[in-house]
N, C-alpha and C. Protein backbone atom coordinates (compact mmCIF):
# COMPACT_ATOMS: atom_id res chain seq x y z
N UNK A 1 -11.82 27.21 -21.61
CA UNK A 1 -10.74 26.24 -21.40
C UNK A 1 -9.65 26.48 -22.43
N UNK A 2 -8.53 26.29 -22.00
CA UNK A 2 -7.12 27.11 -22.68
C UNK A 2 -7.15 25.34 -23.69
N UNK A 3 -6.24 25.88 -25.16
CA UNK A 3 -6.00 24.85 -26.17
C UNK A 3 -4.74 23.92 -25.05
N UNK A 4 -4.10 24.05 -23.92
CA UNK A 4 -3.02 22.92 -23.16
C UNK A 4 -3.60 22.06 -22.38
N UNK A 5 -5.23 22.45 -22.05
CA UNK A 5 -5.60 21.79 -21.22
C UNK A 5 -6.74 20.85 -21.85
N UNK A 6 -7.01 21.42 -23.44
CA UNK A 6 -7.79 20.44 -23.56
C UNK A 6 -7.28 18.53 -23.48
N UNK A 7 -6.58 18.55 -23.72
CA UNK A 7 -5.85 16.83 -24.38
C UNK A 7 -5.51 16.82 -22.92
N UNK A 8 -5.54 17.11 -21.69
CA UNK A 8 -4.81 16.60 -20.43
C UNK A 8 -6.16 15.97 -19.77
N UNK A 9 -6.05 14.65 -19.47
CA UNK A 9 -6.50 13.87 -18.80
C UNK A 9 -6.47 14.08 -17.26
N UNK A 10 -8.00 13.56 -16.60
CA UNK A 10 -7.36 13.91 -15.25
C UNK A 10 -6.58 12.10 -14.81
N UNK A 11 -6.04 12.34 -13.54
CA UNK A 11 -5.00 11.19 -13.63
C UNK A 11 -6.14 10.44 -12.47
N UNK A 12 -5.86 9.46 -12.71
CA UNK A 12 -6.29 8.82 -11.77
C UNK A 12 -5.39 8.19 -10.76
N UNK A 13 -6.25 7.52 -9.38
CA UNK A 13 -5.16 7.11 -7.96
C UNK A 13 -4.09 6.31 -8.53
N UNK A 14 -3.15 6.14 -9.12
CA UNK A 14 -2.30 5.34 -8.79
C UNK A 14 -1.05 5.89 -9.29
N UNK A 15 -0.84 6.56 -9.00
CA UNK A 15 0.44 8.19 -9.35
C UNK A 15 0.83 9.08 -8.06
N UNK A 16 1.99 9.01 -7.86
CA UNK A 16 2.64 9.80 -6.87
C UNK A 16 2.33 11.56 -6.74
N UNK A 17 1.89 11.82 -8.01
CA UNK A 17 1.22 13.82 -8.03
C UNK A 17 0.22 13.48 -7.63
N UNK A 18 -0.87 12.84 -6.87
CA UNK A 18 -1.95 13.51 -6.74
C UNK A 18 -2.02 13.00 -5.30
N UNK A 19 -1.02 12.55 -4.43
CA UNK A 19 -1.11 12.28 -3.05
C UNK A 19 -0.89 13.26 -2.18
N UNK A 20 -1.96 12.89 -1.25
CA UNK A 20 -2.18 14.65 -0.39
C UNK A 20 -2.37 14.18 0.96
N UNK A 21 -1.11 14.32 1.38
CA UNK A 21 -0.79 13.65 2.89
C UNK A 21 -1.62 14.51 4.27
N UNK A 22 -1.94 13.30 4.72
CA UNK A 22 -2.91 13.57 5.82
C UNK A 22 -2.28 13.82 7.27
N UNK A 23 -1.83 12.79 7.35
CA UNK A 23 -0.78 12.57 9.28
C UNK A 23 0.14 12.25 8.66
N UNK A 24 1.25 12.13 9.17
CA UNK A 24 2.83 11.75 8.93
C UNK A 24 3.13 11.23 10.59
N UNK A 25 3.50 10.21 10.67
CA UNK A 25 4.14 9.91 12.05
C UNK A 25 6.04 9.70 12.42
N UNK A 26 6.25 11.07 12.63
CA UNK A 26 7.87 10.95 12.33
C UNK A 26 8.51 10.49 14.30
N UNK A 27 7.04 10.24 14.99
CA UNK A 27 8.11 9.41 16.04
C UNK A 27 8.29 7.76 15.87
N UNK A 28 7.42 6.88 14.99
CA UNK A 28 8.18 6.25 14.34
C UNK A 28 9.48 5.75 13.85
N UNK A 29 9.29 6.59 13.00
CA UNK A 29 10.58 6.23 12.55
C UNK A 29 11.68 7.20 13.46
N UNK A 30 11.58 7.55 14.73
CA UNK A 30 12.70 8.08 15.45
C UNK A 30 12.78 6.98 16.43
N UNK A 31 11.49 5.95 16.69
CA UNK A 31 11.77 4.90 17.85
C UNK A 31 11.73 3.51 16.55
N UNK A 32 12.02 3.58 15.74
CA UNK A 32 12.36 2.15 14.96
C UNK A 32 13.05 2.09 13.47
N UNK A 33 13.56 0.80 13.08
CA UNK A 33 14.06 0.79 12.14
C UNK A 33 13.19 0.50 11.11
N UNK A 34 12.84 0.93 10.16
CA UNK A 34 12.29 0.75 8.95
C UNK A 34 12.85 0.24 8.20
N UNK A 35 12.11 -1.44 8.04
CA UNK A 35 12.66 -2.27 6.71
C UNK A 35 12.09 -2.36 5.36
N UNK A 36 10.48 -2.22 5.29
CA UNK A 36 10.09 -2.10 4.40
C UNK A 36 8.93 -1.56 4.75
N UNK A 37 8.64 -0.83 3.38
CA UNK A 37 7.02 -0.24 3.61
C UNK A 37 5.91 -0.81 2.90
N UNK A 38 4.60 -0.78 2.85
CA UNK A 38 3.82 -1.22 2.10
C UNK A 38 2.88 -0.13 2.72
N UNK A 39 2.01 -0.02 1.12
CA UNK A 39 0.74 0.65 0.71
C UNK A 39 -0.71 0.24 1.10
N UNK A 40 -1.60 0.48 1.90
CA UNK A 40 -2.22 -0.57 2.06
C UNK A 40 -3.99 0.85 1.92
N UNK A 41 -4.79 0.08 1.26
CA UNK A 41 -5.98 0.83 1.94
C UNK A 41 -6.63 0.76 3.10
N UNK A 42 -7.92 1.42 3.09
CA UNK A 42 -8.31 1.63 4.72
C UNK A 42 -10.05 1.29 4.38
N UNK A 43 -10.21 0.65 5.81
CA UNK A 43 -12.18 0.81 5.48
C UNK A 43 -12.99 1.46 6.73
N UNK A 44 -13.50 2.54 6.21
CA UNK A 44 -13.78 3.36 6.90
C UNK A 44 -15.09 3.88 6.76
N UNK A 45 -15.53 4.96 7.31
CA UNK A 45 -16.95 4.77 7.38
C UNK A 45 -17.34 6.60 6.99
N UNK A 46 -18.35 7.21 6.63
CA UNK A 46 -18.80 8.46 5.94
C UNK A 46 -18.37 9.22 6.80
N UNK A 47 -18.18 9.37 7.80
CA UNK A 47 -18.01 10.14 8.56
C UNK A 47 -16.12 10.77 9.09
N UNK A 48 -15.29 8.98 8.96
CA UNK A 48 -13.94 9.39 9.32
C UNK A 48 -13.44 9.88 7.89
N UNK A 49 -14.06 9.66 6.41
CA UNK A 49 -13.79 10.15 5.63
C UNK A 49 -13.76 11.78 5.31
N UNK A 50 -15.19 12.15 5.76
CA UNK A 50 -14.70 13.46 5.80
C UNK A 50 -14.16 14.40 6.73
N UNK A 51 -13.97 13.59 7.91
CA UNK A 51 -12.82 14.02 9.13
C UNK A 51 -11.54 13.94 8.60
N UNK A 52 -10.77 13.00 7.77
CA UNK A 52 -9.76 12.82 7.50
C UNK A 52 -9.32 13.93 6.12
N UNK A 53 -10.38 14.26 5.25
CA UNK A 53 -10.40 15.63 4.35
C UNK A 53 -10.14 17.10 4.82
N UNK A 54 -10.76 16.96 6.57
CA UNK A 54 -10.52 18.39 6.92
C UNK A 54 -8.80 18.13 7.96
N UNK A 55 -8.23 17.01 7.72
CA UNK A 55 -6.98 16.72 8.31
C UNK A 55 -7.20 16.44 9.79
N UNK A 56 -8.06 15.62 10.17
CA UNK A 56 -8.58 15.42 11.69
C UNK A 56 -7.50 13.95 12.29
N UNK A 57 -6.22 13.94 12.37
CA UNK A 57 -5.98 12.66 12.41
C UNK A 57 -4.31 12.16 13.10
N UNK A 58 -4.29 11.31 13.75
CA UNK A 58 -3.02 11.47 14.87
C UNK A 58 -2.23 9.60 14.19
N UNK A 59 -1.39 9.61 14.10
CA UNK A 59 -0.87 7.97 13.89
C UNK A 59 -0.04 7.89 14.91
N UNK A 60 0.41 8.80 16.00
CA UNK A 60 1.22 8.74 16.96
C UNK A 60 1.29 7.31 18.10
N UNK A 61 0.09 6.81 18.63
CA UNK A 61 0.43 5.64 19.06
C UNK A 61 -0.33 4.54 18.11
N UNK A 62 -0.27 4.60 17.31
CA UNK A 62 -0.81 3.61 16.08
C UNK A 62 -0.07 2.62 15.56
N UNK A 63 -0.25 1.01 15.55
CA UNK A 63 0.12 0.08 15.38
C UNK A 63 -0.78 -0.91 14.74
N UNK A 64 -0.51 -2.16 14.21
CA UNK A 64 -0.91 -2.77 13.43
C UNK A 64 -0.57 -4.45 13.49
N UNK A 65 -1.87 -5.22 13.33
CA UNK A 65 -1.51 -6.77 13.51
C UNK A 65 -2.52 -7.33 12.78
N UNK A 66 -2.15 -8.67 12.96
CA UNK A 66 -2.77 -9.97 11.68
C UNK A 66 -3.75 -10.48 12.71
N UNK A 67 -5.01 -10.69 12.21
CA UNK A 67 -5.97 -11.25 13.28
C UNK A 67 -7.30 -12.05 12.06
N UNK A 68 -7.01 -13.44 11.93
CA UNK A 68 -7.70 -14.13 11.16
C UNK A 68 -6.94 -14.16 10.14
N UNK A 69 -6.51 -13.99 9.33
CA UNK A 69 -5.60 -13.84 8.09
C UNK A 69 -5.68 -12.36 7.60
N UNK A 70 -5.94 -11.61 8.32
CA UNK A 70 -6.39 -10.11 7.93
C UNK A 70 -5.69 -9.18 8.61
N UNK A 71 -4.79 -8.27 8.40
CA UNK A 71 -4.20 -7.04 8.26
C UNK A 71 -5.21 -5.71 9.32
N UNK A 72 -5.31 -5.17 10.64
CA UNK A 72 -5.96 -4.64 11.39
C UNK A 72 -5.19 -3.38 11.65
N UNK A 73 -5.78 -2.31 12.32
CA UNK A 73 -4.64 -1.14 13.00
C UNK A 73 -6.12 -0.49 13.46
N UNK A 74 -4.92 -0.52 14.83
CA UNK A 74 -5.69 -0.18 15.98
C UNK A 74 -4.97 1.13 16.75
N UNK A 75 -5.78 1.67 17.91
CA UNK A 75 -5.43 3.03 18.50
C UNK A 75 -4.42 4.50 17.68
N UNK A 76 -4.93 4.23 16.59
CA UNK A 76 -5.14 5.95 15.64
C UNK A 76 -6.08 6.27 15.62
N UNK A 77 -6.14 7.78 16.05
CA UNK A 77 -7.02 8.51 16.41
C UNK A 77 -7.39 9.49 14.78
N UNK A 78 -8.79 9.18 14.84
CA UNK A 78 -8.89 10.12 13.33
C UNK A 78 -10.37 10.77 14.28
N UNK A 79 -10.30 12.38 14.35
CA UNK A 79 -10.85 13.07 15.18
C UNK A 79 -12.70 12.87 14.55
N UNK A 80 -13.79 13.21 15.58
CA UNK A 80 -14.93 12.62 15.19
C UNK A 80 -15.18 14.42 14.40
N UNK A 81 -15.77 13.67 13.52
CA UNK A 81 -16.53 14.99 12.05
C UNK A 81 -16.99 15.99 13.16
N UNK A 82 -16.62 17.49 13.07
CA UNK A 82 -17.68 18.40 13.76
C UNK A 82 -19.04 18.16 13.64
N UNK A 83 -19.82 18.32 11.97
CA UNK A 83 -20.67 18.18 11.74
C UNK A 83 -21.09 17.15 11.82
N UNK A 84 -20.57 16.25 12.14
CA UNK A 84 -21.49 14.74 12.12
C UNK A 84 -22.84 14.74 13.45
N UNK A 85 -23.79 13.96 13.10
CA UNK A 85 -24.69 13.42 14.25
C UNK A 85 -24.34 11.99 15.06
N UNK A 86 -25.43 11.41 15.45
CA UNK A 86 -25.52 10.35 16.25
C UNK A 86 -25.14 9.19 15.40
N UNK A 87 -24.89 9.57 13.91
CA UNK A 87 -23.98 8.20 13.53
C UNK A 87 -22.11 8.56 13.15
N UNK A 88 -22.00 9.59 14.08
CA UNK A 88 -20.47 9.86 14.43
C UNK A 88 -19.82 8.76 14.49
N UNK A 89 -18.56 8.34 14.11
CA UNK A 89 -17.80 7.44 14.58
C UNK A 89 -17.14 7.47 15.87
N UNK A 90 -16.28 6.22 16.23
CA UNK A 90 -15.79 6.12 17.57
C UNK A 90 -14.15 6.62 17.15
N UNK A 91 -13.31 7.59 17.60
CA UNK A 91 -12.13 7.89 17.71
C UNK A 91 -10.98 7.20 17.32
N UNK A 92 -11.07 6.12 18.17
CA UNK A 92 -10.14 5.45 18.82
C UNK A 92 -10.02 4.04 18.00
N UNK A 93 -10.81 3.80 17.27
CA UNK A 93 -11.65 2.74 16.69
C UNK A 93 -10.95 1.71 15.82
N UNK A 94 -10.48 0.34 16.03
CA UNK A 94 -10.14 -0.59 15.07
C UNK A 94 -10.41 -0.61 13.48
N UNK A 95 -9.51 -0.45 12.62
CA UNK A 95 -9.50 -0.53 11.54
C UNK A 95 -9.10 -1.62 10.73
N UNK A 96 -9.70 -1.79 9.32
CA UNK A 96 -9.06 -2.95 8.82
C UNK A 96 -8.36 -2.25 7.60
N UNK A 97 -7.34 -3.13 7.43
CA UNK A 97 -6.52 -2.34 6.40
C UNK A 97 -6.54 -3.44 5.24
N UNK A 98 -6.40 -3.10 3.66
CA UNK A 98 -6.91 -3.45 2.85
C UNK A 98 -5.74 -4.05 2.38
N UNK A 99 -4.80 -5.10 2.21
CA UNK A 99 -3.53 -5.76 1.39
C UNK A 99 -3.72 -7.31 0.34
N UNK A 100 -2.79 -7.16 -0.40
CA UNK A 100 -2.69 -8.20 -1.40
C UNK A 100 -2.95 -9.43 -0.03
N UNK A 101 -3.03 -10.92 -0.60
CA UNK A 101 -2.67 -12.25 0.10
C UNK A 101 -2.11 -12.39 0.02
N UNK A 102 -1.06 -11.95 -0.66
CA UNK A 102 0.59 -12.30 -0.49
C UNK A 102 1.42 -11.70 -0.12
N UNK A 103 0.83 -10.26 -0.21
CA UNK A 103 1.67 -9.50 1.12
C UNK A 103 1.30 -9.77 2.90
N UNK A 104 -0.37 -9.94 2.60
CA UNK A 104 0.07 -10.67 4.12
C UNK A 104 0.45 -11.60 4.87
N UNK A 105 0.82 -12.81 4.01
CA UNK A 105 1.47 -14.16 3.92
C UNK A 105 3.08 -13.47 4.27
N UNK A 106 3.45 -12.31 3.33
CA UNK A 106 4.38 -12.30 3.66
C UNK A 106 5.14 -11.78 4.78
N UNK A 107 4.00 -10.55 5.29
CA UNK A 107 4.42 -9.94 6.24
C UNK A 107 4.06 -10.54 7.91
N UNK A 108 2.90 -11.89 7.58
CA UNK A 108 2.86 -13.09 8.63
C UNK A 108 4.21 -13.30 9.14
N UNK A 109 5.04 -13.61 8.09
CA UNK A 109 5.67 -14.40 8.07
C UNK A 109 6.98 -13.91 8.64
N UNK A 110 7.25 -12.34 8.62
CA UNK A 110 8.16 -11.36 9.51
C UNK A 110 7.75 -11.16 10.54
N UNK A 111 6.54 -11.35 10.66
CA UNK A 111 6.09 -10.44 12.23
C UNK A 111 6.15 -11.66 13.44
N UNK A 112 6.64 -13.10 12.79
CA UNK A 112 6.38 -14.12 13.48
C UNK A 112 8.18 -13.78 14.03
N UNK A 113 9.01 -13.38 13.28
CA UNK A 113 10.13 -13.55 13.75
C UNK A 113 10.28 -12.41 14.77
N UNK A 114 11.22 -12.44 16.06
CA UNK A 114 11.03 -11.80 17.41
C UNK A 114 11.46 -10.26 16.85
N UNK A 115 11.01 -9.60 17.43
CA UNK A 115 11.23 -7.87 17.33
C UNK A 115 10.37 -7.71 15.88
N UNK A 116 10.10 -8.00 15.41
CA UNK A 116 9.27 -7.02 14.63
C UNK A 116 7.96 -6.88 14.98
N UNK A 117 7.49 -5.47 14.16
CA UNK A 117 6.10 -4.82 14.31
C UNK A 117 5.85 -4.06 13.27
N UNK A 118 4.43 -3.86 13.28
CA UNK A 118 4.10 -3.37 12.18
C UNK A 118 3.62 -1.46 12.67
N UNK A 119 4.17 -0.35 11.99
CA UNK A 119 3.60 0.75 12.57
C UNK A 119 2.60 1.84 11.16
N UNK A 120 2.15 2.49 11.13
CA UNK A 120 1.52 3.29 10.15
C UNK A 120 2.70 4.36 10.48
N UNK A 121 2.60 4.91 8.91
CA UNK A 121 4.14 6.01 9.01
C UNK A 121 3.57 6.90 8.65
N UNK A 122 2.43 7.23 7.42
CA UNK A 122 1.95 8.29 6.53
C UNK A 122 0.52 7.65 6.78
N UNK A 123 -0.50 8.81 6.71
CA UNK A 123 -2.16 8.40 6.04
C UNK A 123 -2.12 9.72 4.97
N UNK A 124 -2.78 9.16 3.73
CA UNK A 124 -2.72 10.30 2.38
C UNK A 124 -3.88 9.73 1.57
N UNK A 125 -4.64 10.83 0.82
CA UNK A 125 -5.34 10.63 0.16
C UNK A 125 -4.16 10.16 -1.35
N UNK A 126 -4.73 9.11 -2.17
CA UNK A 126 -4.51 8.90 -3.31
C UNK A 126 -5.65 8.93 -4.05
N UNK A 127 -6.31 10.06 -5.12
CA UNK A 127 -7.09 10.23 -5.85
C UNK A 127 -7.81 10.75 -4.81
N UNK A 128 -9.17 9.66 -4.70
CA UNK A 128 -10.45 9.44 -3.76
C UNK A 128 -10.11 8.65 -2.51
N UNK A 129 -9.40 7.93 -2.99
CA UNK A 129 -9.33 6.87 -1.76
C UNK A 129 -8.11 7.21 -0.46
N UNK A 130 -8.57 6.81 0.57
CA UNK A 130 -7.97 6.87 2.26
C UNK A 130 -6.72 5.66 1.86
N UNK A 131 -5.63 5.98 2.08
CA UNK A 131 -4.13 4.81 2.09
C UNK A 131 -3.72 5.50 3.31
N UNK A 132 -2.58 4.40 3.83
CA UNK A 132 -2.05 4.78 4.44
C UNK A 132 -0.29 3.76 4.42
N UNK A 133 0.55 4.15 4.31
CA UNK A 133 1.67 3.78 4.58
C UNK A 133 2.16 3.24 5.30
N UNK A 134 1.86 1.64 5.70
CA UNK A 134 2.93 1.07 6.93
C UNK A 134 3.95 0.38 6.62
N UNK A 135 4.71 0.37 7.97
CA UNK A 135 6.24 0.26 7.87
C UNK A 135 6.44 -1.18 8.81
N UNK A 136 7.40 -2.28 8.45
CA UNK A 136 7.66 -3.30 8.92
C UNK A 136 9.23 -2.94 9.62
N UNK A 137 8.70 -2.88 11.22
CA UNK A 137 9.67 -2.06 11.73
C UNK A 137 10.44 -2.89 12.85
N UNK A 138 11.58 -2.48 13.23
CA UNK A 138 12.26 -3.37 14.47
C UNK A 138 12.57 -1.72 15.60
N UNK A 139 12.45 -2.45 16.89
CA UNK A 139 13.03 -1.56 17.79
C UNK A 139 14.28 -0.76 17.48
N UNK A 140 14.22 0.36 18.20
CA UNK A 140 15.92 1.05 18.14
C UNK A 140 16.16 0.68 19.70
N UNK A 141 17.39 0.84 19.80
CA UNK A 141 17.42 1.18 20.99
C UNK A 141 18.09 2.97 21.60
N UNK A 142 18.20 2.72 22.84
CA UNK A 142 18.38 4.25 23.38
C UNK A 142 19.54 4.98 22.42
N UNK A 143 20.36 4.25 22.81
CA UNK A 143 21.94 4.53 22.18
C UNK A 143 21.50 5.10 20.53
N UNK A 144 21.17 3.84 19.30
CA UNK A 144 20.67 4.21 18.51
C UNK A 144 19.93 5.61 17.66
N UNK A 145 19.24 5.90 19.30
CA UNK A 145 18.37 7.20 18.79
C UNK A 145 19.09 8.24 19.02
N UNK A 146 19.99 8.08 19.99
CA UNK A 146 20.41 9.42 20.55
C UNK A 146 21.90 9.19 19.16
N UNK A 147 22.20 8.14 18.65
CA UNK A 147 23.38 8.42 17.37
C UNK A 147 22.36 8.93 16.44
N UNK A 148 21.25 8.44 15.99
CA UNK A 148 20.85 9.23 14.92
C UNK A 148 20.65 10.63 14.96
N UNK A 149 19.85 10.93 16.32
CA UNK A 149 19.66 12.88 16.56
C UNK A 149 21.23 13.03 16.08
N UNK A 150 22.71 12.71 16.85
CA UNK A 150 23.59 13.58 16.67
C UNK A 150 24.00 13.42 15.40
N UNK A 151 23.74 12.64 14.23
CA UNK A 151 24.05 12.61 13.24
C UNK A 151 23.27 13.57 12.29
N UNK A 152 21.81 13.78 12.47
CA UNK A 152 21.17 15.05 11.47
C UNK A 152 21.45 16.40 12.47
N UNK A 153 22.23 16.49 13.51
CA UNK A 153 22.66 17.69 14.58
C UNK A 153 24.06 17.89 13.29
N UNK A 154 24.71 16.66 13.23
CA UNK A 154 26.00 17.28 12.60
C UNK A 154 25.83 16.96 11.01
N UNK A 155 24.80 16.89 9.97
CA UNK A 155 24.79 17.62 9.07
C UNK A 155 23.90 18.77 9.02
N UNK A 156 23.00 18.84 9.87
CA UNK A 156 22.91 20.31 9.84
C UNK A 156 23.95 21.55 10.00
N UNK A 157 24.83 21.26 11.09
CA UNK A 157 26.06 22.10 11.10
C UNK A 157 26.97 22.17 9.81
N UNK A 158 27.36 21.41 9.43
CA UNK A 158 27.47 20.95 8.27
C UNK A 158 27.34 22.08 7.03
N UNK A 159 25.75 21.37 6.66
CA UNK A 159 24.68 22.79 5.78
C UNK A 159 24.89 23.75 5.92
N UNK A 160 25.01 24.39 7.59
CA UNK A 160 24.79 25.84 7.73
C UNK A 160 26.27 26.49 7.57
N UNK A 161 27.59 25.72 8.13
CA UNK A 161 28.74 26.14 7.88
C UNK A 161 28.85 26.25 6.17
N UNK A 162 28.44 25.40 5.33
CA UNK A 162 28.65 25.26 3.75
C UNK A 162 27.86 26.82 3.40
N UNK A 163 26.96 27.01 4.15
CA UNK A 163 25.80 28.15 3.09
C UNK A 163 27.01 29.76 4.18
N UNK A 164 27.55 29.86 5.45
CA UNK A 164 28.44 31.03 5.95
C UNK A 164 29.43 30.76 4.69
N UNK A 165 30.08 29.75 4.29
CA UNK A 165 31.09 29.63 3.30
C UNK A 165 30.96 30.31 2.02
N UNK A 166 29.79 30.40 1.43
CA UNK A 166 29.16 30.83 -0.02
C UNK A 166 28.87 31.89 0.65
N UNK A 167 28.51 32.63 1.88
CA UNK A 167 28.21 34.12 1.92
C UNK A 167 29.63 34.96 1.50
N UNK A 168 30.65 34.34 1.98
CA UNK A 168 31.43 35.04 2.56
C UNK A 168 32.67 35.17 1.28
């Protein structure tokens, strides 16, 4: 062991370097507005854990609601373990997601007002533990989406005219 590495600590979960993103759901945020995000954990079972290590995992139609005073997300698909047996998990399978009481008081308390929803945006390991990133989101509409595509259409043109400029 080199004399730089003795005094370095390993870090533990609650630091932005050691997050190691699993799914990313970027149609999301192409069909809604993102107002705020929150961090939330996950409870899960031996098996979607190490499905979710070998990156087995979809947030594409994945959504999220309050049922008892408790924080849920339902239809994300986290693929069943190759190696697993007959105590495989189910796919498709209801989850509970892990939040403060006062974030879900608070986010009760948005989701009661019309158009909002709750979607998962990111799932990432932090440290050891399964998080996942949801977003307190409102509809776009058509118009909306099709201004945002032409708006990263015209800074990309943009970029690429700036970088012919510096060749030339």
């Amino acid at each position: 062991m080199s004399n730089a590495n003795k005094g370095a600590k390993k870090t533990q979960g609650g630091q932005d370097g050691d997050k190691k993103l699993i799914a990313s759901n970027k149609k999301a945020r192409h069909d809604y507005h993102i107002d705020d995000t929150y961090e939330a954990g996950l409870v899960l079972t031996g098996t979607e854990v190490k499905s979710l290590r070998d990156r087995g995992a979809s947030l594409v139609d994945g959504f999220c609601y309050l049922d008892g005073g408790e924080m849920w997300m339902e239809a994300v698909h986290i693929a069943p373990y190759v190696k697993g047996t007959w105590t495989n998990h189910a796919a498709r399978r209801k989850r509970k997601l892990l939040l403060h009481k006062s974030e879900i008081a608070k986010l009760a308390g948005k989701m009661r007002e019309k158009g909002y929803t709750m979607v998962p945006l990111e799932m990432y390991f932090r440290g050891s533990h399964a998080k996942v990133l949801i977003g307190l989101a409102r509809g776009k509409k058509e118009y909306d989406k099709r201004q945002t595509l032409r708006e990263q259409q015209d800074m990309r043109e943009a970029q690429r005219a700036m970088r012919q400029r510096e060749l030339v």
